[in-house]
PDB file of N, CA and C in Angstrom:
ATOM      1  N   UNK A   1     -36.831 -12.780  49.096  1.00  0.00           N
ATOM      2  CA  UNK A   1     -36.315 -13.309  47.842  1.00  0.00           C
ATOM      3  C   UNK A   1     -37.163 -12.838  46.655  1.00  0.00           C
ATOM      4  N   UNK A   2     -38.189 -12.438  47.137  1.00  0.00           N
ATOM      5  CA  UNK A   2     -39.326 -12.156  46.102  1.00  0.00           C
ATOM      6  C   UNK A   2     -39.222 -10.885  45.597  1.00  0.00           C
ATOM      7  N   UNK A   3     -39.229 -10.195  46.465  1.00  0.00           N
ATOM      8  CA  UNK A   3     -38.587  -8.603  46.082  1.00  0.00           C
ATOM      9  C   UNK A   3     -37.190  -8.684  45.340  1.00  0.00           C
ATOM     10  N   UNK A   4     -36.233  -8.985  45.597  1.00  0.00           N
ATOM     11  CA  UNK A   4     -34.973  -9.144  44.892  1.00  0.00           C
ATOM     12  C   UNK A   4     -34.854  -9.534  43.777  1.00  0.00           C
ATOM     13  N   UNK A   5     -35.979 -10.702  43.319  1.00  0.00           N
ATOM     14  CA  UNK A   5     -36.178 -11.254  41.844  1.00  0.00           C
ATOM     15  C   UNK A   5     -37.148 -10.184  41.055  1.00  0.00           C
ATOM     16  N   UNK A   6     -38.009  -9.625  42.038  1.00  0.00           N
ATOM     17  CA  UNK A   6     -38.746  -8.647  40.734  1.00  0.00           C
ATOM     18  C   UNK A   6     -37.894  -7.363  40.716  1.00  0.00           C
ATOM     19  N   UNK A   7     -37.255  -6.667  41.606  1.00  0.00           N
ATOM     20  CA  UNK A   7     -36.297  -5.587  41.278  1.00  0.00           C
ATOM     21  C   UNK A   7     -35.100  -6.261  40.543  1.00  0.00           C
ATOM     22  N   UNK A   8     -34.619  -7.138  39.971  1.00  0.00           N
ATOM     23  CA  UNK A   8     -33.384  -7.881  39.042  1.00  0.00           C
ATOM     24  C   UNK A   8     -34.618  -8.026  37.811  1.00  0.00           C
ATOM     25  N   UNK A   9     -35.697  -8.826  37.706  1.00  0.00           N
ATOM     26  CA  UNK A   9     -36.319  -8.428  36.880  1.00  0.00           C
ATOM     27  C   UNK A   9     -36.950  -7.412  36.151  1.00  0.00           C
ATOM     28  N   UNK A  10     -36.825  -6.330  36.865  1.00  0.00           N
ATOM     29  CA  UNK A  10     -37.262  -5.097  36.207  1.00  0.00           C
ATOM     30  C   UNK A  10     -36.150  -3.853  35.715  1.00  0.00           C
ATOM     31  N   UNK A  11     -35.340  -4.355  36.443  1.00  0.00           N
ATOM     32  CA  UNK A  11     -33.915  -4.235  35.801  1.00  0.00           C
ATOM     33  C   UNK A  11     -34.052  -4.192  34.791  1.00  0.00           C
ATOM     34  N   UNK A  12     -33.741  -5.556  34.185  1.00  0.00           N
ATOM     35  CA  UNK A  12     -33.408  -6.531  33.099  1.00  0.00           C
ATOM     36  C   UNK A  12     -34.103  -5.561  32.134  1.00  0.00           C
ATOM     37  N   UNK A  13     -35.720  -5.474  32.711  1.00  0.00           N
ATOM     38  CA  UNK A  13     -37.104  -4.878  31.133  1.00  0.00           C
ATOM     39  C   UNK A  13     -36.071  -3.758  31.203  1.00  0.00           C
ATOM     40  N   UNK A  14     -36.259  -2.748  32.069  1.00  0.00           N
ATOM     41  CA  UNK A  14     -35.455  -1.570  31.658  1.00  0.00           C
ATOM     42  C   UNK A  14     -34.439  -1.279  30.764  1.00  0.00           C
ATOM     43  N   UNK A  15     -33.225  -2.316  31.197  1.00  0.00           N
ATOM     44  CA  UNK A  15     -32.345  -2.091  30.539  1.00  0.00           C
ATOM     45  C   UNK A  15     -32.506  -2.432  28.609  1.00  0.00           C
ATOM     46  N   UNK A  16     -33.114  -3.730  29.052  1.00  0.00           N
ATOM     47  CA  UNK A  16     -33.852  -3.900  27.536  1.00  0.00           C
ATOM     48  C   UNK A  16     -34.524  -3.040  26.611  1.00  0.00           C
ATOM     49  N   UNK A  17     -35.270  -2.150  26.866  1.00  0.00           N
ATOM     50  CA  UNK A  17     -35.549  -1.276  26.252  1.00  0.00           C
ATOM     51  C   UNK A  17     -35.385  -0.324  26.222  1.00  0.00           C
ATOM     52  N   UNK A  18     -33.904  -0.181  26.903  1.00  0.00           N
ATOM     53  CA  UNK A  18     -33.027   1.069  26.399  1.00  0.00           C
ATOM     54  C   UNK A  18     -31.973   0.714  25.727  1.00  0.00           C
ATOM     55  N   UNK A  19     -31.720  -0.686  25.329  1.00  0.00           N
ATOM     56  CA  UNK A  19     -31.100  -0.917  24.202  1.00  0.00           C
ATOM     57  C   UNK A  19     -31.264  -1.191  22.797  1.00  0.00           C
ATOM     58  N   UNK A  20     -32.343  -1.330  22.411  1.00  0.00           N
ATOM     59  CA  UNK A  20     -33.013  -1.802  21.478  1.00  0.00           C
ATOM     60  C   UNK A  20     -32.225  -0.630  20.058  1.00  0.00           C
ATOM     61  N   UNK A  21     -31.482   0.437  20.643  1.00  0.00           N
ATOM     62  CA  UNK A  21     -31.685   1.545  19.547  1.00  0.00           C
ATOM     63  C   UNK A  21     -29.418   1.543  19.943  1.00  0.00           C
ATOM     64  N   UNK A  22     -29.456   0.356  20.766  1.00  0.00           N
ATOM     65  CA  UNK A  22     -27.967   0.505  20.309  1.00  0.00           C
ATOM     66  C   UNK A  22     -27.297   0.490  19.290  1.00  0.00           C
ATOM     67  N   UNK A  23     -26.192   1.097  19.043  1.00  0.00           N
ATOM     68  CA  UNK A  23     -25.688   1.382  17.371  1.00  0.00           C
ATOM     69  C   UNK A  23     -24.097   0.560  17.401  1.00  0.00           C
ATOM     70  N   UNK A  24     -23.923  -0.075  18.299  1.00  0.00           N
ATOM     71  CA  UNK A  24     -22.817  -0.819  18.271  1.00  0.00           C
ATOM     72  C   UNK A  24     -22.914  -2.616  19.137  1.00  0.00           C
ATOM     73  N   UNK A  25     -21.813  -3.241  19.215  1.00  0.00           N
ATOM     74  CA  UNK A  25     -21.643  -4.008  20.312  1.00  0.00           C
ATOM     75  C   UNK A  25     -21.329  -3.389  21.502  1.00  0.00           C
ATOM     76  N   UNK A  26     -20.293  -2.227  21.478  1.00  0.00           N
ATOM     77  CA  UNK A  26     -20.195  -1.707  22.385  1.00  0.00           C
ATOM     78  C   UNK A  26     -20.948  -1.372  23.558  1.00  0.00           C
ATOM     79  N   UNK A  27     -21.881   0.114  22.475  1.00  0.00           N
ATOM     80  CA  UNK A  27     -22.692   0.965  23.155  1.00  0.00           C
ATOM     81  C   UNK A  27     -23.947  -0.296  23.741  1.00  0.00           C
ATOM     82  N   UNK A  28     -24.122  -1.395  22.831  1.00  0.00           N
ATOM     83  CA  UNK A  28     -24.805  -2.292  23.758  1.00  0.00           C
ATOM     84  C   UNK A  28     -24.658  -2.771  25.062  1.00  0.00           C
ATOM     85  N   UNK A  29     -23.413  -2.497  25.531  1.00  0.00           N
ATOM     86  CA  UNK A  29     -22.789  -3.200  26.913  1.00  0.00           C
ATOM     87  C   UNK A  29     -22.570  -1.932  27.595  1.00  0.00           C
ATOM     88  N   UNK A  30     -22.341  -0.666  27.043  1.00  0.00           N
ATOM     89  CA  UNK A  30     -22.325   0.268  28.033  1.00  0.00           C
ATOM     90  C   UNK A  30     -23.644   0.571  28.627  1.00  0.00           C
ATOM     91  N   UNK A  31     -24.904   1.097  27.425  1.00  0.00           N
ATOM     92  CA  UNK A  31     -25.672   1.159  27.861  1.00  0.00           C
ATOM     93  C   UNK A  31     -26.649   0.164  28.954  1.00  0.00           C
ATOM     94  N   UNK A  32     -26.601  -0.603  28.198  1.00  0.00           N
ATOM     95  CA  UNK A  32     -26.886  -2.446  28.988  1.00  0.00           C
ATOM     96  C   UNK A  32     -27.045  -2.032  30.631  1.00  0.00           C
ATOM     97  N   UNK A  33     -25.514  -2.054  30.551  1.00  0.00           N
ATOM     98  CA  UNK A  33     -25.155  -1.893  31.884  1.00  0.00           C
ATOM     99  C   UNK A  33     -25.413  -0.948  33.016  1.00  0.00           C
ATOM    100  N   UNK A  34     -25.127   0.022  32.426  1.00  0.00           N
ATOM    101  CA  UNK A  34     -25.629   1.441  32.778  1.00  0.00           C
ATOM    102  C   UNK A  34     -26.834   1.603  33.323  1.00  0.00           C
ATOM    103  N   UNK A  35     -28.136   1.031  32.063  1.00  0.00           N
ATOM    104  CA  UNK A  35     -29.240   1.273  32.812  1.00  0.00           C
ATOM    105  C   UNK A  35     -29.692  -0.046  33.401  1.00  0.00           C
ATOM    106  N   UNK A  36     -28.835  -0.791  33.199  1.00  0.00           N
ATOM    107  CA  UNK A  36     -29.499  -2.280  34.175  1.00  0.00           C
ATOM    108  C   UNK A  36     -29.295  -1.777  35.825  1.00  0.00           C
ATOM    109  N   UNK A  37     -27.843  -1.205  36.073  1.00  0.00           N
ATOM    110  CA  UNK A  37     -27.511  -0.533  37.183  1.00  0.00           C
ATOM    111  C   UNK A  37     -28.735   0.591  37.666  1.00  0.00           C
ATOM    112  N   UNK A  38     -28.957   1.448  36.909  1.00  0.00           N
ATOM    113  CA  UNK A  38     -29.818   2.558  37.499  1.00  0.00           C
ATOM    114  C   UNK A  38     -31.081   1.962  37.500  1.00  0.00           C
ATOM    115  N   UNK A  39     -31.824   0.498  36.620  1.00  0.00           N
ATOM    116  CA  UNK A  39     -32.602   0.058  37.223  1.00  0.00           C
ATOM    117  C   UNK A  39     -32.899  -0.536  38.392  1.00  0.00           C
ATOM    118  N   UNK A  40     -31.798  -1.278  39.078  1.00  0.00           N
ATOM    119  CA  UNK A  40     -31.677  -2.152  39.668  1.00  0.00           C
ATOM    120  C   UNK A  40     -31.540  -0.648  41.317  1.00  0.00           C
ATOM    121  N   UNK A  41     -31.158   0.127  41.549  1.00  0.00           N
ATOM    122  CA  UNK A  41     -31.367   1.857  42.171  1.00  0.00           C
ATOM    123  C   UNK A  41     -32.951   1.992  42.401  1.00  0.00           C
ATOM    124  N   UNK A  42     -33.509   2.155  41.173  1.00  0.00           N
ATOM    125  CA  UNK A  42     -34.508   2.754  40.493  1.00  0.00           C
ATOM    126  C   UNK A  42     -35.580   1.788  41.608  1.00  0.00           C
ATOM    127  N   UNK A  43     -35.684   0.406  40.959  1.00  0.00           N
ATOM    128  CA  UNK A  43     -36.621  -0.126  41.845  1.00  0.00           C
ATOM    129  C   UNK A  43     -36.496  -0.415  43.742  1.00  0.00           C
ATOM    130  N   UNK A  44     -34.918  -0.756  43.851  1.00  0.00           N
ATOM    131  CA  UNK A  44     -34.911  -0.631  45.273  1.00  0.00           C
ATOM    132  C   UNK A  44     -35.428   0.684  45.873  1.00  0.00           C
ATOM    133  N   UNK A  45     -35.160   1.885  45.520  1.00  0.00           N
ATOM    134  CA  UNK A  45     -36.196   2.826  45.967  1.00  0.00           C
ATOM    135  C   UNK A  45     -37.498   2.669  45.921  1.00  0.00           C
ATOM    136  N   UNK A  46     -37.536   2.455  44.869  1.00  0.00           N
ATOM    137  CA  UNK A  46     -39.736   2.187  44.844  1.00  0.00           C
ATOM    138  C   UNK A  46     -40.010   0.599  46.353  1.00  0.00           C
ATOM    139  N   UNK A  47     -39.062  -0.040  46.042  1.00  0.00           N
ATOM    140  CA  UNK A  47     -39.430  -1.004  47.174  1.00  0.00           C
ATOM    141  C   UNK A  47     -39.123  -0.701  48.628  1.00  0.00           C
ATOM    142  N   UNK A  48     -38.366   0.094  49.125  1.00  0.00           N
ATOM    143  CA  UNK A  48     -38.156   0.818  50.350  1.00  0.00           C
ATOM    144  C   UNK A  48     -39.103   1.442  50.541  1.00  0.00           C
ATOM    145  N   UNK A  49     -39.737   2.702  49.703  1.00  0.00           N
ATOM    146  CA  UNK A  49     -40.398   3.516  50.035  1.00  0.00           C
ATOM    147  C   UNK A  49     -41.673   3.317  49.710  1.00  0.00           C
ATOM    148  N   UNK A  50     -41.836   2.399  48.971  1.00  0.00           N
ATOM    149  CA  UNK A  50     -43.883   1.841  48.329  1.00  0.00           C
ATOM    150  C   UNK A  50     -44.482   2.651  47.255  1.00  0.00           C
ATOM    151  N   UNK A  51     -43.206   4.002  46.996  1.00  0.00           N
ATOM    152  CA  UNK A  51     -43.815   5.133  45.956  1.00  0.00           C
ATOM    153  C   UNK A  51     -43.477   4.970  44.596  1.00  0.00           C
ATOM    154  N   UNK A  52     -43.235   5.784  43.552  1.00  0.00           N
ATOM    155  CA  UNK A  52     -42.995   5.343  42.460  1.00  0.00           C
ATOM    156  C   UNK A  52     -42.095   6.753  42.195  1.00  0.00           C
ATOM    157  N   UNK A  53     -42.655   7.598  43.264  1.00  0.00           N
ATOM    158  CA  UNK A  53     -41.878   9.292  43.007  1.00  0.00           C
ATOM    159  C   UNK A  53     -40.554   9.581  43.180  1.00  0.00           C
ATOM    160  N   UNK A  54     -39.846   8.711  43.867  1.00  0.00           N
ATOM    161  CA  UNK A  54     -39.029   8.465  44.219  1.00  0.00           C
ATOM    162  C   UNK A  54     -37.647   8.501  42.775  1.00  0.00           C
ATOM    163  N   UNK A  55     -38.406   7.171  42.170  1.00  0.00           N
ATOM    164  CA  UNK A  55     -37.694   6.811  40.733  1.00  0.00           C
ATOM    165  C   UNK A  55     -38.211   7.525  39.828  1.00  0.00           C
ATOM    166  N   UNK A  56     -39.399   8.355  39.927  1.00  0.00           N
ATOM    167  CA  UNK A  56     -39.604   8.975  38.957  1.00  0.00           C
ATOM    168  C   UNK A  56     -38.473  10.091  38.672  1.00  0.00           C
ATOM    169  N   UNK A  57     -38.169  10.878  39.745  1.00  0.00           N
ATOM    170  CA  UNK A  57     -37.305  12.047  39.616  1.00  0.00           C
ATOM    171  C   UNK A  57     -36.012  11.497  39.568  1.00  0.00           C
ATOM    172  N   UNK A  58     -35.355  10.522  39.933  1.00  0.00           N
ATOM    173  CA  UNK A  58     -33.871  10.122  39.701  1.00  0.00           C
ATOM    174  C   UNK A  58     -34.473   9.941  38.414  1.00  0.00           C
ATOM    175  N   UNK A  59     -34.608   8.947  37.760  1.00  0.00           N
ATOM    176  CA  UNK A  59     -34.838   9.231  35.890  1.00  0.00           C
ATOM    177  C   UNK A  59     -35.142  10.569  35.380  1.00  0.00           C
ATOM    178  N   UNK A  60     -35.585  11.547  35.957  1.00  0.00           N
ATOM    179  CA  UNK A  60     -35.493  12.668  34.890  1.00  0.00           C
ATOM    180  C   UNK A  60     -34.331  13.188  35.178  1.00  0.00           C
ATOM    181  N   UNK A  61     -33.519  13.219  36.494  1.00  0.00           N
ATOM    182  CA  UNK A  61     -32.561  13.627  36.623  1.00  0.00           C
ATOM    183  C   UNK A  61     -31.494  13.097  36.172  1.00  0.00           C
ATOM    184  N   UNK A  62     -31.722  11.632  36.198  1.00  0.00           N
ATOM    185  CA  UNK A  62     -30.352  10.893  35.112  1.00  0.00           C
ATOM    186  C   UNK A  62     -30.398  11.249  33.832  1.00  0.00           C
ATOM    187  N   UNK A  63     -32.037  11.379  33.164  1.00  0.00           N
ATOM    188  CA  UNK A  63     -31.944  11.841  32.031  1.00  0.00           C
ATOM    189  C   UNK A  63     -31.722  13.609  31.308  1.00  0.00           C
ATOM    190  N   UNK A  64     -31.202  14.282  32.170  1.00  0.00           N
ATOM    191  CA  UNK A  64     -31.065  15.299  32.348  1.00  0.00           C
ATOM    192  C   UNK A  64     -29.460  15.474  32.513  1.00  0.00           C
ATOM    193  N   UNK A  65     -28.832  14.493  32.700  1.00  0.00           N
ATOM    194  CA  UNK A  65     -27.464  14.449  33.332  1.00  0.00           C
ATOM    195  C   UNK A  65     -26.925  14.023  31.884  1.00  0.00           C
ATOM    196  N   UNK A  66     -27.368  13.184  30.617  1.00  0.00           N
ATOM    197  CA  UNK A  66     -27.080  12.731  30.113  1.00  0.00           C
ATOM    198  C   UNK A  66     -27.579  13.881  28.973  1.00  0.00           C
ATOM    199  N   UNK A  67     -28.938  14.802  28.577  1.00  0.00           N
ATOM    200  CA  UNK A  67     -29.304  15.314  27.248  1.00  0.00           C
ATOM    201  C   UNK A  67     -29.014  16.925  27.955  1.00  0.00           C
ATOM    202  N   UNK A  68     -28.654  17.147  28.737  1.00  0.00           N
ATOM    203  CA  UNK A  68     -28.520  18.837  28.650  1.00  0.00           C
ATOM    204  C   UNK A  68     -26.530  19.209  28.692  1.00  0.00           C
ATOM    205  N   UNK A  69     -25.835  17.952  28.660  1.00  0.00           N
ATOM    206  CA  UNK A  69     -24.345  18.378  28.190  1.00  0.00           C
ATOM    207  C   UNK A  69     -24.933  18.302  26.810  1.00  0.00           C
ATOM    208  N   UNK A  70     -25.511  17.403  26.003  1.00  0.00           N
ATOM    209  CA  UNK A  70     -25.129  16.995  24.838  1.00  0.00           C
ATOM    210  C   UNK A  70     -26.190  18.256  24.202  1.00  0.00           C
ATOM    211  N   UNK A  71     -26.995  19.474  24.944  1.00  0.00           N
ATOM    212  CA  UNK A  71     -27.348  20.278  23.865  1.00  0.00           C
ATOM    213  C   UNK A  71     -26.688  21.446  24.334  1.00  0.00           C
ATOM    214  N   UNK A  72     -25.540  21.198  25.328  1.00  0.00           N
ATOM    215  CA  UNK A  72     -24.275  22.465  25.316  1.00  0.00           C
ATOM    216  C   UNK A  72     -23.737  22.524  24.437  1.00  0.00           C
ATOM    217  N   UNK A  73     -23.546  21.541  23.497  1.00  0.00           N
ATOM    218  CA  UNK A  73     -22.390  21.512  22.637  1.00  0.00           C
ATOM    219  C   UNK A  73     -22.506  22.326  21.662  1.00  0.00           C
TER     220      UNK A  73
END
């Protein structure tokens, strides 16, 4: 139970401070969501595996998925 509350809690920080720079109600609930989800990924890997390398590279790769369409354009 203990693990489950700090990976939902670290969620939560995550997602929180990737909203802070939302520019709508919207984009608040997409993003919100979005990275509450890839937090909630993010730490069950680090808690399966005890590493941190794990989530390190899915975040550059999510963030990579998201800023290299937007400098195709």
């Amino acid at each position: 139970m203990a693990l489950a509350l700090a990976c939902a809690v670290s969620a939560l920080v995550f997602a929180l401070v990737h909203v802070v720079d939302a520019g709508s109600p919207t984009a608040l609930w997409v993003v919100g969501a979005g990275t509450f989800v890839f937090g909630l990924a993010a730490a069950s890997v680090t808690a399966v595996t005890g590493r941190l390398g794990g989530a390190m590279v899915a975040h550059i790769v999510f963030n990579g998925l998201v800023v290299v369409p937007a400098l195709l354009r």
